[in-house]
Protein backbone atom coordinates (compact mmCIF):
# COMPACT_ATOMS: atom_id res chain seq x y z
CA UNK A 1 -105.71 -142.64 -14.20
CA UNK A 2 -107.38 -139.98 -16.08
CA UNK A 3 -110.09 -141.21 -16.95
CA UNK A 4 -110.89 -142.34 -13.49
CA UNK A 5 -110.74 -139.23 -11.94
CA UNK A 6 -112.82 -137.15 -14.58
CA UNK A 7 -115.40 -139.97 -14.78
CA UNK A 8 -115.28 -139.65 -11.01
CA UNK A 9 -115.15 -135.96 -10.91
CA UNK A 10 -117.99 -135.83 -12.84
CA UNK A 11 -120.74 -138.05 -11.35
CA UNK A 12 -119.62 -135.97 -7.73
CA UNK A 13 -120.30 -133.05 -10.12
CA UNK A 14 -123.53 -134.27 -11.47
CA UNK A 15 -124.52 -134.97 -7.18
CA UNK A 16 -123.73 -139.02 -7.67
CA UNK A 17 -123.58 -140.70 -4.06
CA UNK A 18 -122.31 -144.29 -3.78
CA UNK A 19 -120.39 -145.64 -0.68
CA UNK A 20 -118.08 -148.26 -3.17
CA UNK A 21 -116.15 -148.29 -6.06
CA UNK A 22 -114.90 -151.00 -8.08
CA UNK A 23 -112.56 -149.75 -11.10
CA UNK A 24 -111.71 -151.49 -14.28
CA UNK A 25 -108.32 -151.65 -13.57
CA UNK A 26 -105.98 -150.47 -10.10
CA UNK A 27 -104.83 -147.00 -12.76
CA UNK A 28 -108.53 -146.29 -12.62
CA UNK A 29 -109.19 -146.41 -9.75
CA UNK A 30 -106.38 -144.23 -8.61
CA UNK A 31 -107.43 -141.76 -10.36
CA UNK A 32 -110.66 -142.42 -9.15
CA UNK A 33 -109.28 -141.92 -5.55
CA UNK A 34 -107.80 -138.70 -6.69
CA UNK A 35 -111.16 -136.97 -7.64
CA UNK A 36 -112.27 -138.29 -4.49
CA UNK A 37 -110.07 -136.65 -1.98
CA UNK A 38 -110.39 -133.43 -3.95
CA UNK A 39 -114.32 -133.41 -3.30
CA UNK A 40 -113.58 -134.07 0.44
CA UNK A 41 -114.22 -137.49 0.19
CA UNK A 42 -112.49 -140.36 3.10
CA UNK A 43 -111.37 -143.01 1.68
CA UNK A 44 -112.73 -145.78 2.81
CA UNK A 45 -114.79 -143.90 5.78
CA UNK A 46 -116.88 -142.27 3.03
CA UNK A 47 -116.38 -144.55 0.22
CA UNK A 48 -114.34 -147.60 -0.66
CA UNK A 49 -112.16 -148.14 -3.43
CA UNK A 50 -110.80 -151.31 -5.19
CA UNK A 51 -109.43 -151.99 -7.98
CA UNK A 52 -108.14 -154.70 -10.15
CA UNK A 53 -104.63 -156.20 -11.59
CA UNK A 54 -102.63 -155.73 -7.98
CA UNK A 55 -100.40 -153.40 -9.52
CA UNK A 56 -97.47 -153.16 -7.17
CA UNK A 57 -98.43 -148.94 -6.82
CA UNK A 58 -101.59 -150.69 -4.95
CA UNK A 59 -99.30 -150.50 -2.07
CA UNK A 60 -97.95 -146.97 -2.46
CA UNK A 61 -100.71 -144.76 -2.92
CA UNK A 62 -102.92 -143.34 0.41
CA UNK A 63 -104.30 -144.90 1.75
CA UNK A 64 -103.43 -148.13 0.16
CA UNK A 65 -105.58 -149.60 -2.93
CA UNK A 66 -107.47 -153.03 -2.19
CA UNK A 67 -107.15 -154.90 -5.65
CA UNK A 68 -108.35 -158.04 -7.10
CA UNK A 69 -105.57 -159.96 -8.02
CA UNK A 70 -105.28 -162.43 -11.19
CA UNK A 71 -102.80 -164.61 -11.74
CA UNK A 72 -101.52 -163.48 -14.75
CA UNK A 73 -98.57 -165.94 -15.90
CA UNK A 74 -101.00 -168.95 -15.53
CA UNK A 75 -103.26 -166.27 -17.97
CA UNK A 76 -100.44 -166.28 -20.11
CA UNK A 77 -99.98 -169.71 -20.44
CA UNK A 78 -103.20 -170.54 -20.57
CA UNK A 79 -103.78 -168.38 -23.75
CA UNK A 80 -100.55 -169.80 -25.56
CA UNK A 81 -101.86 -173.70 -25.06
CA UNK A 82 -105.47 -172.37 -26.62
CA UNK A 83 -103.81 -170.18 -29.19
CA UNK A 84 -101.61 -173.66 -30.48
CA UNK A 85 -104.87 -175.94 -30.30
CA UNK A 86 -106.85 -173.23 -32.20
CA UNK A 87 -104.40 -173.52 -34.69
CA UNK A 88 -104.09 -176.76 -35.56
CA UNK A 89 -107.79 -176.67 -35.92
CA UNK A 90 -107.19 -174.18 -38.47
CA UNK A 91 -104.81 -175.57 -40.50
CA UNK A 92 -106.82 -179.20 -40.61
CA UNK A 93 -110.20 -176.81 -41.41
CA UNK A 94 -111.80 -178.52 -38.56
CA UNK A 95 -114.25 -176.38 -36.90
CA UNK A 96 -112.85 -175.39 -33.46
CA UNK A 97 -114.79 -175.49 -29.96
CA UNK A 98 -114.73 -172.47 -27.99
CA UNK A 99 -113.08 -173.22 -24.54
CA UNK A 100 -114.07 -171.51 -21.35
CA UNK A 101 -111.42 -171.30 -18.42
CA UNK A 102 -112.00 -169.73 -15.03
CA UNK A 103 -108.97 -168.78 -12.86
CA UNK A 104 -109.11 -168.04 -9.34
CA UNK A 105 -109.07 -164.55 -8.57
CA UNK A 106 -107.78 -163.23 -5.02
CA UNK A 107 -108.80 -159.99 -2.93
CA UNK A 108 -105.89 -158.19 -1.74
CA UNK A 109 -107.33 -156.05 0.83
CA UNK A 110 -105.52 -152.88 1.96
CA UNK A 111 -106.77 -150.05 3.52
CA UNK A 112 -108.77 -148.30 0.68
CA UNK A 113 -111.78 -150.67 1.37
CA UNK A 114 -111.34 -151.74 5.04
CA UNK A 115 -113.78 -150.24 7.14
């Protein structure tokens, strides 16, 4: 959250102007939402915020964060099966195959981006 708001704070500082933000993670971006309302900023008349993760504070802050959601379990497992197949590679000194894997992401939207 910290950094958010002084990287935010900052670029305001510096005379920045953007009408959307899209943080790193929904933490960031609250404390981008923070520096924000202390410049006199609306959220989202002035500039929309969303973040990602769909932390479950998305729905307690003001006005309410928009997040990307991931779906983080099927991350999880996903990881684990590569992890196990990497390893075998390993321990047969086979040369192992990257693997890409794409998981479908889902906009929560809440307030903090709906104009």
């Amino acid at each position: 959250m910290q950094t958010g708001y002084e990287v935010v704070k900052k670029m305001l500082q510096d005379g920045a102007t953007f009408d959307g933000l899209f943080a790193v993670n929904d933490e960031t971006a609250i404390g981008a939402m923070k520096a924000l309302k202390e410049a006199g900023k609306r959220i989202p008349q002035d500039v929309a915020v969303i973040g990602f993760g769909d932390n479950p504070i998305c729905e307690i802050v003001e006005p309410a964060l928009s997040s990307i959601r991931q779906p983080g379990f099927e991350m999880g497992q996903i990881a684990a099966q590569l992890f196990i197949k990497q390893a075998v590679f390993v321990d047969k000194k086979e040369e192992y195959e990257t693997e890409i894997k794409i998981l479908k992401t889902t906009l929560v939207a809440r307030a903090s981006s709906v104009r």
